[in-house]
N, C-alpha and C. Protein backbone atom coordinates (compact mmCIF):
# COMPACT_ATOMS: atom_id res chain seq x y z
N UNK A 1 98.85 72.98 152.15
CA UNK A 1 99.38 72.52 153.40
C UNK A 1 98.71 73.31 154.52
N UNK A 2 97.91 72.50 155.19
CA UNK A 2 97.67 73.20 156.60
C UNK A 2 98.57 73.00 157.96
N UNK A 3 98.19 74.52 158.62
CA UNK A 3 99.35 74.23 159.69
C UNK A 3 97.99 74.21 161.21
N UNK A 4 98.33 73.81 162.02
CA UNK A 4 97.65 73.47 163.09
C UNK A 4 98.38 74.60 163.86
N UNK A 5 97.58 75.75 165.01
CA UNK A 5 97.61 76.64 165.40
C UNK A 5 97.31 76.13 166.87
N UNK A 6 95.92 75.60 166.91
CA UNK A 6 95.63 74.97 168.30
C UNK A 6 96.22 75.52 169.66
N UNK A 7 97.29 74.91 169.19
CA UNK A 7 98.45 74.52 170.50
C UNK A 7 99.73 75.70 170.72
N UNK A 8 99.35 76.91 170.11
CA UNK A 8 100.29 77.93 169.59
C UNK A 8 99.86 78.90 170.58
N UNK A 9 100.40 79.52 171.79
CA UNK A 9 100.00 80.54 172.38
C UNK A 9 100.67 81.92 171.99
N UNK A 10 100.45 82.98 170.94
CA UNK A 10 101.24 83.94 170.69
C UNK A 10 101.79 85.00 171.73
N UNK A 11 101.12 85.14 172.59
CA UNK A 11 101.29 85.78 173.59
C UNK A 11 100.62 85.24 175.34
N UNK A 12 100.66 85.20 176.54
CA UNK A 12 100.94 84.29 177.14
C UNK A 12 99.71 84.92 178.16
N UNK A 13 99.01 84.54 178.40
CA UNK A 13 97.94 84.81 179.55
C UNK A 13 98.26 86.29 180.72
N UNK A 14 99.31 85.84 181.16
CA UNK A 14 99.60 86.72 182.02
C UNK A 14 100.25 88.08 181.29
N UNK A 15 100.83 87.98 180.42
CA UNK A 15 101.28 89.19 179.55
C UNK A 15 100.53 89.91 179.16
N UNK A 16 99.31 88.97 178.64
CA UNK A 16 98.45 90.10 178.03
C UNK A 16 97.39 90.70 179.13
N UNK A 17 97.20 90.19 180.21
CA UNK A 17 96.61 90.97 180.98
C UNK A 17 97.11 91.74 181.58
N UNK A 18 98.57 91.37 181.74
CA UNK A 18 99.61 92.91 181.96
C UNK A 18 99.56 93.84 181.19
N UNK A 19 99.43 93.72 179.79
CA UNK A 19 99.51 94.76 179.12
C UNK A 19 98.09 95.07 179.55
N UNK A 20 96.97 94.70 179.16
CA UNK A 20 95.96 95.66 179.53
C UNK A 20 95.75 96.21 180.71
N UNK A 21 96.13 95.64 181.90
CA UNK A 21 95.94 96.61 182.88
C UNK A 21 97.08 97.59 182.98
N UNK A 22 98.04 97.68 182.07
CA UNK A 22 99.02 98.94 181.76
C UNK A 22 98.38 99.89 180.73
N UNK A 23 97.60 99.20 180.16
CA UNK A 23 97.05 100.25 179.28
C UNK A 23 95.48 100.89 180.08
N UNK A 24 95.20 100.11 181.11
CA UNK A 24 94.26 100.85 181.60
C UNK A 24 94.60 102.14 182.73
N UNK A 25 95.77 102.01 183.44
CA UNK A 25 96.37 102.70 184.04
C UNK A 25 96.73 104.01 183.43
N UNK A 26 97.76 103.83 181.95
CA UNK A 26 97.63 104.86 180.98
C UNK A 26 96.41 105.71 180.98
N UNK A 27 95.28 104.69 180.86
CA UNK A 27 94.43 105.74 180.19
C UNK A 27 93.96 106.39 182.00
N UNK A 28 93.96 105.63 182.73
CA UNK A 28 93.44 106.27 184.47
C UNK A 28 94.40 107.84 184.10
N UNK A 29 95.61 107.47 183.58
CA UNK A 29 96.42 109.17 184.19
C UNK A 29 96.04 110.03 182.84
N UNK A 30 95.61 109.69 182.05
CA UNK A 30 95.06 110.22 180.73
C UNK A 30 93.77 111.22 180.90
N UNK A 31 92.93 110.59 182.11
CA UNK A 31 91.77 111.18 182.35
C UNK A 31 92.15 111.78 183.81
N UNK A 32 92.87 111.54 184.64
CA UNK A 32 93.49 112.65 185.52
C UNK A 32 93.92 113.98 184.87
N UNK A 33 94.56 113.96 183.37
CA UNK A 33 94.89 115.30 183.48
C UNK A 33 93.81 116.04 182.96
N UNK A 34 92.68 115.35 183.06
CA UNK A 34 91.37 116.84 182.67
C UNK A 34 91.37 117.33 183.98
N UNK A 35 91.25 116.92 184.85
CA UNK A 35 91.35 117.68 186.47
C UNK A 35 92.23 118.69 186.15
N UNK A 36 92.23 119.43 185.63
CA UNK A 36 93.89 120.61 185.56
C UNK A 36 92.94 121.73 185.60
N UNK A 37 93.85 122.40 186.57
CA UNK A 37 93.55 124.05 186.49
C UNK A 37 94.87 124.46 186.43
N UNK A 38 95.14 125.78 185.87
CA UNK A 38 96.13 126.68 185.97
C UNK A 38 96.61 127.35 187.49
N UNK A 39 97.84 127.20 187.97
CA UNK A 39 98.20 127.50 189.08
C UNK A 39 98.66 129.20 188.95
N UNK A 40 98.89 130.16 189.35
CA UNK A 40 98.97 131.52 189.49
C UNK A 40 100.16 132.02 188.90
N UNK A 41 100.83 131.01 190.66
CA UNK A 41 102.49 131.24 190.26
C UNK A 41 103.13 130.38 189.93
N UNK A 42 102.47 129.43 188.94
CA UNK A 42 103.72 128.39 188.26
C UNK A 42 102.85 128.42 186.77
N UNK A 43 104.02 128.09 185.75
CA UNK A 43 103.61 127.72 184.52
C UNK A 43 103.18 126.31 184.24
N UNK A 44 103.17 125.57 185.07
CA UNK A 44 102.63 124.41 185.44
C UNK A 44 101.45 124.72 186.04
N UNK A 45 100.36 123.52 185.26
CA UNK A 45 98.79 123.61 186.07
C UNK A 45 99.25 122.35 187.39
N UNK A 46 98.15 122.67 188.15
CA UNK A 46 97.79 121.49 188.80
C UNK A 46 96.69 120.45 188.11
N UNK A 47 97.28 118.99 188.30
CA UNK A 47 96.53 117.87 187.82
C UNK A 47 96.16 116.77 188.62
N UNK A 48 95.85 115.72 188.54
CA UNK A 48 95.83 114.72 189.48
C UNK A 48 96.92 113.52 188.93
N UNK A 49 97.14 114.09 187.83
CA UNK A 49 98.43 112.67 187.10
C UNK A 49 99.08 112.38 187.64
N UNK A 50 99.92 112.88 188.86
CA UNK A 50 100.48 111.79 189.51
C UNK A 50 100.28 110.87 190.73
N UNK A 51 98.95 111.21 190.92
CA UNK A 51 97.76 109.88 191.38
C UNK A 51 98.18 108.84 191.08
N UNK A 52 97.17 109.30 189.47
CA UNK A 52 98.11 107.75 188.91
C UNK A 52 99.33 107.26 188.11
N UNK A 53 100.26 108.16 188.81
CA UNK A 53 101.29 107.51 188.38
C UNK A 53 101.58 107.02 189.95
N UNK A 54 101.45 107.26 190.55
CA UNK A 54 101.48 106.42 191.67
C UNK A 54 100.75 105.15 191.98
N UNK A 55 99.53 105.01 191.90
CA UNK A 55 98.70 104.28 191.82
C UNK A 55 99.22 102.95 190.57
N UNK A 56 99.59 103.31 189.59
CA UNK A 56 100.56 102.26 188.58
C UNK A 56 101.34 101.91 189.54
N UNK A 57 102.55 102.50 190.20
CA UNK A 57 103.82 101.68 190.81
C UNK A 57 103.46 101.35 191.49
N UNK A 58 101.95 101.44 192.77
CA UNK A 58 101.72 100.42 193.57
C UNK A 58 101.13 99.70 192.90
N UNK A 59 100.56 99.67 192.39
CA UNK A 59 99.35 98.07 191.70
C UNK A 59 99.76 97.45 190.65
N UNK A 60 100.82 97.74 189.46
CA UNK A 60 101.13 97.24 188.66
C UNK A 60 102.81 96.97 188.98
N UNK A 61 103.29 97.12 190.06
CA UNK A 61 104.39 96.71 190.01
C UNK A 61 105.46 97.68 189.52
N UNK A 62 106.92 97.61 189.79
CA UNK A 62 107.80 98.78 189.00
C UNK A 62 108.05 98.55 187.24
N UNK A 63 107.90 97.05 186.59
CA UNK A 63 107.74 96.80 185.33
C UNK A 63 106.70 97.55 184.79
N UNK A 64 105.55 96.57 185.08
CA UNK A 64 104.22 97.32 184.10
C UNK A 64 103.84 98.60 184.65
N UNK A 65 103.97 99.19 185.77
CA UNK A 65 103.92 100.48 186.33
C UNK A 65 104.76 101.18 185.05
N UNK A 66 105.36 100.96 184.76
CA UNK A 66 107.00 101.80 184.10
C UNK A 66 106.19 102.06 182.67
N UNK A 67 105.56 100.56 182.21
CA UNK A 67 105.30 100.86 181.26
C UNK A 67 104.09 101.28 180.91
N UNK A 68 103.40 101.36 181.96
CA UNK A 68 101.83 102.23 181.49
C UNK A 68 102.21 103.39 181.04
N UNK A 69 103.18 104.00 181.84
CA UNK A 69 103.15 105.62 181.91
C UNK A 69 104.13 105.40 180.49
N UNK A 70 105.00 105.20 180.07
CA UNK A 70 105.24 104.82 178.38
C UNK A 70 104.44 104.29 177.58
N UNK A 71 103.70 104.04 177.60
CA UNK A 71 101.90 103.78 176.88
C UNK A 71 101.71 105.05 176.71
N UNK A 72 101.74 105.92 177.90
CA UNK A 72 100.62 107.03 178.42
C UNK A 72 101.28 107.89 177.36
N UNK A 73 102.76 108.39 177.40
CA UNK A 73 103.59 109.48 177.21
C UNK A 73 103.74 108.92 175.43
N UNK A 74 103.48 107.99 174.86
CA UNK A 74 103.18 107.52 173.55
C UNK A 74 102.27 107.85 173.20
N UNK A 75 100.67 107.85 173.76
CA UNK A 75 99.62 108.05 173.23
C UNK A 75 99.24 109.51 173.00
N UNK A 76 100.48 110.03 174.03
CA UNK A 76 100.23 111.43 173.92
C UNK A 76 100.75 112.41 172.48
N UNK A 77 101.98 111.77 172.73
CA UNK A 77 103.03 112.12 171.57
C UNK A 77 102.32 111.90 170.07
N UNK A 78 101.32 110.73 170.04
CA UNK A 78 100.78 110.74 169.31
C UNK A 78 99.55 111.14 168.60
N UNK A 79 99.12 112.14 169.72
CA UNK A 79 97.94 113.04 169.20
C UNK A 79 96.66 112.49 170.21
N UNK A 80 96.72 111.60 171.15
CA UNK A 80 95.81 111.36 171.83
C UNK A 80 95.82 112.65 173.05
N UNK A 81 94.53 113.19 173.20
CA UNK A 81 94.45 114.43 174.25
C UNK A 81 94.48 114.00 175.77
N UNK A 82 95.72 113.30 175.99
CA UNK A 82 95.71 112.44 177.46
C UNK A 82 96.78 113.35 178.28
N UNK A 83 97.43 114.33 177.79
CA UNK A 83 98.39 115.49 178.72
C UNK A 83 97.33 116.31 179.13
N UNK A 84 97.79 117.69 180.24
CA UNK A 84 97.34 118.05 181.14
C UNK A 84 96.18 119.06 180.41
N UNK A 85 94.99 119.08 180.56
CA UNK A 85 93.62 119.39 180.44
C UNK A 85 93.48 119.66 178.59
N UNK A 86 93.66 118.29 178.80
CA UNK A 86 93.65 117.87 177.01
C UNK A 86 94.49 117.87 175.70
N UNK A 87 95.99 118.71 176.32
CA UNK A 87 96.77 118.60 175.15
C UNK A 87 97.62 117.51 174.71
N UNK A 88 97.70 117.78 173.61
CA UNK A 88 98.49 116.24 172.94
C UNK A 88 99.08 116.83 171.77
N UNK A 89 100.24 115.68 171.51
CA UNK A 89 101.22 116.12 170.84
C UNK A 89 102.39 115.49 171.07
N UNK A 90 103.98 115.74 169.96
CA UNK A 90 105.24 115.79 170.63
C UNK A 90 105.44 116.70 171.06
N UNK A 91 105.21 117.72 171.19
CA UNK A 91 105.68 119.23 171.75
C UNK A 91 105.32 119.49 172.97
N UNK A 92 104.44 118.46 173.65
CA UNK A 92 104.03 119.15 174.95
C UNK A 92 105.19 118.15 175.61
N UNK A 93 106.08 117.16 174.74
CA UNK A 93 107.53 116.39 175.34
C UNK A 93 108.36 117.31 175.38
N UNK A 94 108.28 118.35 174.53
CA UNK A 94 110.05 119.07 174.80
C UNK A 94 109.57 120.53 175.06
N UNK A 95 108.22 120.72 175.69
CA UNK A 95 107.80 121.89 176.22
C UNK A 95 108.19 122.06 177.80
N UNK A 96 107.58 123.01 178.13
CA UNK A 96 108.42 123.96 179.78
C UNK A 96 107.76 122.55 180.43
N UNK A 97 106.75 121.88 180.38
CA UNK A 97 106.39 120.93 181.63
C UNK A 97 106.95 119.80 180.87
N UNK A 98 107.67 119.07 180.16
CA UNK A 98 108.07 118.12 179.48
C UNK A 98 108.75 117.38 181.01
N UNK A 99 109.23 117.82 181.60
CA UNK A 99 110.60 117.52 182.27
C UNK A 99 109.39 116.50 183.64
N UNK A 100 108.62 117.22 183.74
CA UNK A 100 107.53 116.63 184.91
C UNK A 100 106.81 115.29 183.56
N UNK A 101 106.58 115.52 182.47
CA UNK A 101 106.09 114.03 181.72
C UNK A 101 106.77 113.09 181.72
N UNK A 102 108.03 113.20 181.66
CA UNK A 102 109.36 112.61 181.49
C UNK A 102 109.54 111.80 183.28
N UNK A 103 109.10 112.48 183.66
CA UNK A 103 109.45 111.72 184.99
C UNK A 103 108.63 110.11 185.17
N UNK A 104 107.44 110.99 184.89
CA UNK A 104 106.16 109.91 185.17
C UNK A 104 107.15 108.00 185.37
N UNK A 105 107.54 107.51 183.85
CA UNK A 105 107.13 106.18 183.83
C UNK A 105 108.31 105.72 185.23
N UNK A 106 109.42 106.97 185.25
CA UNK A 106 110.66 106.53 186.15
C UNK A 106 110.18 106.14 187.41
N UNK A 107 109.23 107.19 187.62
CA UNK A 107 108.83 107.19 189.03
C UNK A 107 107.45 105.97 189.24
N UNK A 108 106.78 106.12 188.80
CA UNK A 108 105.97 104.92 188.51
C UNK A 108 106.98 103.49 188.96
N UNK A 109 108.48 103.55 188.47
CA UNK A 109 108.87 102.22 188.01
C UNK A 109 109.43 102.36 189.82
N UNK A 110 110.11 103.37 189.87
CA UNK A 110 110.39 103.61 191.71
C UNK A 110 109.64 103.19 192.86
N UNK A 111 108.40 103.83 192.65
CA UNK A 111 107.73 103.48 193.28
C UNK A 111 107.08 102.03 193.46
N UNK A 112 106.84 101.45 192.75
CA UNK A 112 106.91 100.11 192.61
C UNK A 112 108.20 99.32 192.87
N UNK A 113 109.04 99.73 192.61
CA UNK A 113 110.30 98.54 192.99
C UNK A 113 110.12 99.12 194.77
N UNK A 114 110.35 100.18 195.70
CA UNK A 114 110.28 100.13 196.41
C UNK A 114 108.75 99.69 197.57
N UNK A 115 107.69 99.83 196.30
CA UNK A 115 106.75 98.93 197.44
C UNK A 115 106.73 97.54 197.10
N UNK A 116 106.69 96.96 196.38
CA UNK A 116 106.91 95.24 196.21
C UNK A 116 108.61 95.02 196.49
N UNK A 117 109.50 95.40 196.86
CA UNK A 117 110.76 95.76 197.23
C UNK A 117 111.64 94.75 196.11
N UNK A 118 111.54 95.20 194.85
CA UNK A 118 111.95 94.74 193.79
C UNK A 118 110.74 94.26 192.40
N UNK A 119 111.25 93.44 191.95
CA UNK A 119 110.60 93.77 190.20
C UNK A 119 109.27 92.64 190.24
N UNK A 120 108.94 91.82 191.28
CA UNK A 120 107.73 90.67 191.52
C UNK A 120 106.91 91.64 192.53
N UNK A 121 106.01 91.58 192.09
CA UNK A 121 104.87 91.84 193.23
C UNK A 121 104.18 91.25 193.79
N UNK A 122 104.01 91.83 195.17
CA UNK A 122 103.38 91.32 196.36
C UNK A 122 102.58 91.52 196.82
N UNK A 123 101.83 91.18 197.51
CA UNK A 123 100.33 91.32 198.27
C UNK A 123 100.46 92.69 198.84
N UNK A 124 99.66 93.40 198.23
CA UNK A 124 99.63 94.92 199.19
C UNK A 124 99.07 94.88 200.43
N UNK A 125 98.31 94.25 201.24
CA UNK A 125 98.05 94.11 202.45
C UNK A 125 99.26 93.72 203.28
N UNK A 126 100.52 93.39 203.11
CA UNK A 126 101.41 93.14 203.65
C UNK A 126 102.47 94.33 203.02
N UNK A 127 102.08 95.70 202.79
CA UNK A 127 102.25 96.78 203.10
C UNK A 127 102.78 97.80 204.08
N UNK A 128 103.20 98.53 204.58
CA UNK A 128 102.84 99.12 205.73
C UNK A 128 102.81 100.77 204.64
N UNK A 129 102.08 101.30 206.03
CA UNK A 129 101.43 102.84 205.23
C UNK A 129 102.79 103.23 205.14
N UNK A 130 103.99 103.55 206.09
CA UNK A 130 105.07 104.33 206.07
C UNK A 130 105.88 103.79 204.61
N UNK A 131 105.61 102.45 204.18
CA UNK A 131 106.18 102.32 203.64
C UNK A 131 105.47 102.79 201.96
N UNK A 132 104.25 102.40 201.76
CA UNK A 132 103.54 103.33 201.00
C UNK A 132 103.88 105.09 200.36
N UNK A 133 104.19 105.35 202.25
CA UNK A 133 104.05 106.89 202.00
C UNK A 133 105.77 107.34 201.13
N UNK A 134 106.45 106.53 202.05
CA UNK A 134 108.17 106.78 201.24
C UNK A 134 108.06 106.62 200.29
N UNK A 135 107.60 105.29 199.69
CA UNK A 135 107.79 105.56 197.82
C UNK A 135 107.52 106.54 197.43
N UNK A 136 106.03 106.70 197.57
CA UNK A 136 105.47 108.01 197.11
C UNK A 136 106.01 109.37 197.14
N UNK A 137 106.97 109.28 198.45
CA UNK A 137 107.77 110.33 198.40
C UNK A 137 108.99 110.62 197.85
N UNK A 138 109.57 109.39 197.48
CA UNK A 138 110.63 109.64 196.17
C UNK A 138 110.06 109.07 194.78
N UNK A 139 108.77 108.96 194.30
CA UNK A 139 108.34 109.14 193.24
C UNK A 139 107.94 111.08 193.09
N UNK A 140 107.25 111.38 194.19
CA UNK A 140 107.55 113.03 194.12
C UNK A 140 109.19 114.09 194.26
N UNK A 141 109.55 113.54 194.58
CA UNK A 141 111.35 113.43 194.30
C UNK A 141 111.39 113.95 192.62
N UNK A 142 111.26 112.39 192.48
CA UNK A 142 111.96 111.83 191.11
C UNK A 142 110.76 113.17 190.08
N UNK A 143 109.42 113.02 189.99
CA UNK A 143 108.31 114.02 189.34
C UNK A 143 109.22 115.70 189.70
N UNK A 144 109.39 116.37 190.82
CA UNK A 144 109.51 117.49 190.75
C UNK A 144 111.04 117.83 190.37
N UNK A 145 111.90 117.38 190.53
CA UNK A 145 113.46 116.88 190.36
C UNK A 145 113.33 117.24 188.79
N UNK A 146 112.87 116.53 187.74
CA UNK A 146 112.77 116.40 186.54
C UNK A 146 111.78 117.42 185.83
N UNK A 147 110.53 117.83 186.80
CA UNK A 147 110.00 118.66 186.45
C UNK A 147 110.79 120.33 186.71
N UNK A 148 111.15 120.84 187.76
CA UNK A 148 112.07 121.59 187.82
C UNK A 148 113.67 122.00 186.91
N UNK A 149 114.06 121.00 186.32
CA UNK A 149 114.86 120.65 185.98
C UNK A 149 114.42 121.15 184.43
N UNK A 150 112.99 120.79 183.83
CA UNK A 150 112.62 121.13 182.73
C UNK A 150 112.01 122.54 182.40
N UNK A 151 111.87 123.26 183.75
CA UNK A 151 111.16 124.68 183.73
C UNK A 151 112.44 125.68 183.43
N UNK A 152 113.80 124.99 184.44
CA UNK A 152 114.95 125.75 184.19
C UNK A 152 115.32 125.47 183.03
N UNK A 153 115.39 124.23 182.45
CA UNK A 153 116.19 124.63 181.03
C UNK A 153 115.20 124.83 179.42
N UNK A 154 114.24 124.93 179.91
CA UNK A 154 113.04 125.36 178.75
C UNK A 154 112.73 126.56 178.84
N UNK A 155 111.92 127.03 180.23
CA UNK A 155 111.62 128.52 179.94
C UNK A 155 112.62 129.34 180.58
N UNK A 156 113.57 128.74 181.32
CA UNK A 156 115.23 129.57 181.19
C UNK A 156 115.35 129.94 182.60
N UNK A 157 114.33 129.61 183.50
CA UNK A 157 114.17 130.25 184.61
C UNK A 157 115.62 130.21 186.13
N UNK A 158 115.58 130.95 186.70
CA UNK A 158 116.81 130.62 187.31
C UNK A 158 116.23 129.24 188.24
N UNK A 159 117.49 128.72 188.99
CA UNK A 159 117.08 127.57 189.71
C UNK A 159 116.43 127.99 190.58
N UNK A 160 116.22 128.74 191.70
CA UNK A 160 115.29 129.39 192.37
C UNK A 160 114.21 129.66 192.08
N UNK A 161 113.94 129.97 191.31
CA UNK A 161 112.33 130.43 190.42
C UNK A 161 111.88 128.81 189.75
N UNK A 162 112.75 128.05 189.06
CA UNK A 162 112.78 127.27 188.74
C UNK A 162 111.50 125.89 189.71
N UNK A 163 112.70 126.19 191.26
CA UNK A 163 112.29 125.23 192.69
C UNK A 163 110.80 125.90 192.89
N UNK A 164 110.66 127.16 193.23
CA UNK A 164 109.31 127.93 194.15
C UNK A 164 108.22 127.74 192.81
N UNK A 165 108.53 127.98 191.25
CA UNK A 165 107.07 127.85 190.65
C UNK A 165 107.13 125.86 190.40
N UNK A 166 107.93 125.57 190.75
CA UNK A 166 107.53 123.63 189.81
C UNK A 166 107.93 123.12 190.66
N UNK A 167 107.74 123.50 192.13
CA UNK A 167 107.94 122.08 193.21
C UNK A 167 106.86 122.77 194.50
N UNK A 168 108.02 123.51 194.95
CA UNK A 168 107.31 123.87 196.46
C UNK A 168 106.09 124.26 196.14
N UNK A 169 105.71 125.09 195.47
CA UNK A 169 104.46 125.85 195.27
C UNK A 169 102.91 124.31 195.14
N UNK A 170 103.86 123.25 194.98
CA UNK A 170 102.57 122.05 194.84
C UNK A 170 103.11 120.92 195.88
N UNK A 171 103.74 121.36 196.83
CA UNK A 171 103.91 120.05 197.74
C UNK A 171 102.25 119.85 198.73
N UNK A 172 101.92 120.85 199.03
CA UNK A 172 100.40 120.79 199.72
C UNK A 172 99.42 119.72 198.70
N UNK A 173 99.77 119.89 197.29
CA UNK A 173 98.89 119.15 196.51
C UNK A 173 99.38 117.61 196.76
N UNK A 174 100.44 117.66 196.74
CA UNK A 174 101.03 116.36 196.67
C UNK A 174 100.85 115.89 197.72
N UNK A 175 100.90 116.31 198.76
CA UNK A 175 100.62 115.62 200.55
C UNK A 175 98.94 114.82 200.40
N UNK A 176 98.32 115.59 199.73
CA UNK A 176 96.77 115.23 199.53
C UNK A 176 96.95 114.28 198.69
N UNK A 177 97.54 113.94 197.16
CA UNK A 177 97.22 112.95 196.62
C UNK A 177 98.17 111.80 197.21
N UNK A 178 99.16 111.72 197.79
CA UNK A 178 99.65 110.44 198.67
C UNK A 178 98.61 110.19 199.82
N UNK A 179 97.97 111.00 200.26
CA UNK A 179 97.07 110.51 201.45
C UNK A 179 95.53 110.01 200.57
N UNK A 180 95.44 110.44 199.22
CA UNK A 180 94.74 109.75 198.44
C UNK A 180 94.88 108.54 198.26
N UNK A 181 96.45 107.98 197.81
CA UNK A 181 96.81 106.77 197.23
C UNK A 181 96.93 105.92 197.98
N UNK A 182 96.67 106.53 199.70
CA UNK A 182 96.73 105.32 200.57
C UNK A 182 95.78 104.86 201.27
N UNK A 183 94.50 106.26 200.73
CA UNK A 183 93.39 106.04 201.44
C UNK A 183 92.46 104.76 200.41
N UNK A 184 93.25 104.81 198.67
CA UNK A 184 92.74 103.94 197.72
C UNK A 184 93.20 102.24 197.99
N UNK A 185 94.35 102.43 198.31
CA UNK A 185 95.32 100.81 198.40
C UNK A 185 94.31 100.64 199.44
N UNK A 186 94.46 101.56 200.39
CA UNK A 186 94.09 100.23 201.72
C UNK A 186 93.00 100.05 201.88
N UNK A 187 91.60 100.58 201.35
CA UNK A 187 90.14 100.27 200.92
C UNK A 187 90.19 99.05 199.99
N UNK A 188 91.43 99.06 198.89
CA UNK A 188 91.24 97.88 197.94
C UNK A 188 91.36 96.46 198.76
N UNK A 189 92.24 97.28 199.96
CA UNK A 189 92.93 95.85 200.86
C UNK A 189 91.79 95.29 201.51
N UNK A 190 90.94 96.34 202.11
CA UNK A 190 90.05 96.09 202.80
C UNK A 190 89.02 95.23 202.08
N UNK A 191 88.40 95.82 200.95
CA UNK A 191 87.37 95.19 200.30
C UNK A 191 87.44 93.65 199.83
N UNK A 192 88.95 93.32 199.85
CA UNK A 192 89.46 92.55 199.39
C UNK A 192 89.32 91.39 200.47
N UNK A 193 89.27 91.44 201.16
CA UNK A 193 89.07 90.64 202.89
C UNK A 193 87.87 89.94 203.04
């Protein structure tokens, strides 16, 4: 008995190019964290990963945004060297920076629901920068919130020590990669014209 397939779509045009451009995003913040150097006074390096985890919630939306960075935080867990300047593993999940990995896909998904202003996305040229810059600023919220949160209850640190080595000590970094992510959108907007 033959069965006729033809007419059988297993998976649906637009899905699967969602998934790949979620899996290309993954791998974009995969190769951000070789950018890592060790910071002085934090046990946290500096990276560029949350570039693109920003860069996911604007361009892929707060869905597939959400789920690159759960791609990402899978591939890691699974031995792919896509955490910060090459480590991989489950342990770098329930290690002192776990709490900043853990953030990623949330904020990714934040940031995206607040720039397409819900779960469909929209033309980023009908954008505005302020509004760009706010997500971004409670996707860094949501990243240091969780990352802080994981320095205090992993390497034990008080909440104070906790805030000055895994937040403040990288808001200067972070001011630069949001003025990155908007200097990237709105060139795409442009080129796009």
């Amino acid at each position: 008995m033959a069965t006729n397939t033809e007419s059988v779509d297993l998976v649906g045009d637009e899905a699967a190019t969602n998934l790949a451009r979620a899996a290309l995003f993954a791998a974009l913040v995969g190769a951000f964290a070789y950018v890592s150097f060790p910071f002085p006074v934090s046990p946290a390096p500096v990276t560029l990963q949350v570039l693109g985890v920003f860069l996911a919630g604007i361009f892929l939306g707060p869905v597939w945004g959400g789920a690159a960075l759960v791609l990402y935080l899978a591939a890691g867990a699974l031995g792919a060297p896509v955490f910060a300047g090459g480590s991989a593993g489950f342990g770098e999940l329930v290690g002192g920076t776990a709490g900043y990995l853990w953030s990623y896909p949330i904020a990714a998904a934040l940031v995206g629901a607040i720039v397409h202003r819900g779960g469909d996305i929209r033309d980023l040229d009908g954008v505005s920068v302020p509004v760009l810059v706010g997500a971004m600023a409670v996707g860094t919220a949501v990243v240091y919130a969780m990352g802080v949160a994981g320095l205090y209850l992993v390497l034990e640190l008080t909440p104070a020590e906790a805030f000055v080595q895994g937040a403040a000590v990288f808001l200067p970094a972070e001011a630069a990669k949001i003025a990155a992510a908007v200097g990237i959108v709105r060139s795409d907007a442009i080129a796009a014209a």
